[in-house]
C-alpha atoms as a PDB file:
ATOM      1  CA  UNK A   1       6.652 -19.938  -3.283  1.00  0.00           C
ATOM      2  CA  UNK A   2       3.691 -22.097  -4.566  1.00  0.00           C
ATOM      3  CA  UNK A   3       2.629 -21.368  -8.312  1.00  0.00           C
ATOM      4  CA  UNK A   4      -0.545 -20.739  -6.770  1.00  0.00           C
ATOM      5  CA  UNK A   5       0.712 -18.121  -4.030  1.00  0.00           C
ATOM      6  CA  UNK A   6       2.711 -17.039  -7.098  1.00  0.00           C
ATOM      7  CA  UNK A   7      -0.739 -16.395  -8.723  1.00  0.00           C
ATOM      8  CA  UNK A   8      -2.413 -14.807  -6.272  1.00  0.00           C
ATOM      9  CA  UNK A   9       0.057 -12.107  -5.596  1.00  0.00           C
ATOM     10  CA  UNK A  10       0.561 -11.424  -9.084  1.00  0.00           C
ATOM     11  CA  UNK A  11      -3.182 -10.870  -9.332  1.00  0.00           C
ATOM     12  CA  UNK A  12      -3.344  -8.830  -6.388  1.00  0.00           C
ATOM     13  CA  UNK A  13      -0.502  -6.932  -7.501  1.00  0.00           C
ATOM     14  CA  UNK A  14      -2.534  -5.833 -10.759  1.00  0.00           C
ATOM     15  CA  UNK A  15      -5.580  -5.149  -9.155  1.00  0.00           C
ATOM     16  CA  UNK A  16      -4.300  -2.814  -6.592  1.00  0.00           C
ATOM     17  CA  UNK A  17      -2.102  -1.271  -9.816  1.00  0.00           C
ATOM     18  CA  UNK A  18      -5.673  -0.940 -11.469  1.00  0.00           C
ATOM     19  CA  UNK A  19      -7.479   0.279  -8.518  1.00  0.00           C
ATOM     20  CA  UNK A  20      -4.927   3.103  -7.988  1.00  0.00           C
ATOM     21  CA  UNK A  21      -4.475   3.953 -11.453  1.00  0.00           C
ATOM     22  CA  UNK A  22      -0.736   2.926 -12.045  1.00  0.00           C
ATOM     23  CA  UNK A  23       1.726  -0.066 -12.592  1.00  0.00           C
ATOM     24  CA  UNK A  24       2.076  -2.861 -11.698  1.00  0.00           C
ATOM     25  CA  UNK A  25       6.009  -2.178 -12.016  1.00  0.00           C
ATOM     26  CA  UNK A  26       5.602   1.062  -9.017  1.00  0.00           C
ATOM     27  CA  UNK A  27       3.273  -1.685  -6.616  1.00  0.00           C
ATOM     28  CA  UNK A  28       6.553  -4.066  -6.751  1.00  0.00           C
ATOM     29  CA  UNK A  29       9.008  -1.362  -6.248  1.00  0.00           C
ATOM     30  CA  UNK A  30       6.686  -0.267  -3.119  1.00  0.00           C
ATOM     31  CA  UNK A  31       6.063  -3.642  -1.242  1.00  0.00           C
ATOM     32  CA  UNK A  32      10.155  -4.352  -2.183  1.00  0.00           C
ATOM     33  CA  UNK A  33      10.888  -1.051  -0.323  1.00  0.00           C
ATOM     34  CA  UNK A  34      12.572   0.296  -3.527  1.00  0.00           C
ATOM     35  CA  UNK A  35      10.336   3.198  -3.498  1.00  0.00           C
ATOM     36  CA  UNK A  36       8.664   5.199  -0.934  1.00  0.00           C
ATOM     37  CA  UNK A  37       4.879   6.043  -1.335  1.00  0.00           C
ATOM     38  CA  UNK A  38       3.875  10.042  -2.224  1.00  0.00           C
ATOM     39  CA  UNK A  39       1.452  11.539   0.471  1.00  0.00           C
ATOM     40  CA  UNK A  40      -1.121  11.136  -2.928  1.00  0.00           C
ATOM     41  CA  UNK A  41       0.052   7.012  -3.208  1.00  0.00           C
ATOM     42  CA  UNK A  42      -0.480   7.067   0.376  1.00  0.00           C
ATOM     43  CA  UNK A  43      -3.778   8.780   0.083  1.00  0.00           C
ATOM     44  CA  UNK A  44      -4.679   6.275  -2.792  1.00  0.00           C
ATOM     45  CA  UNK A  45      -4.079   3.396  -0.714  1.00  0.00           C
ATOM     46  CA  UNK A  46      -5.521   4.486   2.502  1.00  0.00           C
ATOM     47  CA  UNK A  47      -8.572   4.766   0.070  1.00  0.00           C
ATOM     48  CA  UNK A  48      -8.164   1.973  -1.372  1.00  0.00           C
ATOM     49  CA  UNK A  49      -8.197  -0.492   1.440  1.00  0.00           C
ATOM     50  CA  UNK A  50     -10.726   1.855   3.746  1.00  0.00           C
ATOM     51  CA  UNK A  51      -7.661   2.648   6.315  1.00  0.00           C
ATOM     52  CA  UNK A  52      -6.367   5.419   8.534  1.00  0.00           C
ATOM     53  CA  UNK A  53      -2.285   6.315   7.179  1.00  0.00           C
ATOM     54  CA  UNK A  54      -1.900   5.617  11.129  1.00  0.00           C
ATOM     55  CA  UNK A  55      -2.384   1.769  10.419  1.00  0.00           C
ATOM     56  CA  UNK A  56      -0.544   1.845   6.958  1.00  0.00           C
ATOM     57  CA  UNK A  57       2.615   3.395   8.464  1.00  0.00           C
ATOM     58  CA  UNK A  58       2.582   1.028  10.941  1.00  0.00           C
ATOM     59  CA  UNK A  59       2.042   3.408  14.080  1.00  0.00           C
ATOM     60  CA  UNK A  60       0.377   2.298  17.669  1.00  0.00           C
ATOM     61  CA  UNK A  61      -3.018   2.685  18.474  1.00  0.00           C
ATOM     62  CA  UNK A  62      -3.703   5.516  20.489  1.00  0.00           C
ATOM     63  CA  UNK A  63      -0.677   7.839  19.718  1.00  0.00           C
ATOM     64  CA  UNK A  64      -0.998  10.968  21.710  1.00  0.00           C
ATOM     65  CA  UNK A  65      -0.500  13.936  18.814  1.00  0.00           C
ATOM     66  CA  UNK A  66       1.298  17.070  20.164  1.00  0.00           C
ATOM     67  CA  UNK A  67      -1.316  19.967  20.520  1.00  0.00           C
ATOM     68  CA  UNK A  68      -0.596  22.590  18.822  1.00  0.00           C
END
């Protein structure tokens, strides 16, 4: 990795830390997979980068939900 890409995630790292009012420490451990993300980090980020928990998870557009 480039000192520069080096930079940039570091800095993204702490401003997504900032924005969802934790560490910088528990952003690592989620993008490593260490940790998985509360329904309220979950909520945070879905806030956070103005997206459904559909497109977060990773799910297809369009899923049919179950009625119920």
């Amino acid at each position: 990795m480039s000192p520069y890409a080096a930079f940039v995630k570091i800095l993204s790292r702490r401003l997504l830390a900032e924005g969802l009012n934790t560490t910088q420490r528990k952003i690592s451990h989620l993008e490593s997979g260490d940790t998985e993300p509360s329904l309220d980090d979950l909520r945070l980020l879905c806030e956070f980068y103005g997206v459904s928990a559909d497109y977060l998870l990773g799910l297809p557009k369009g899923l049919a939900y179950p009625e119920r």
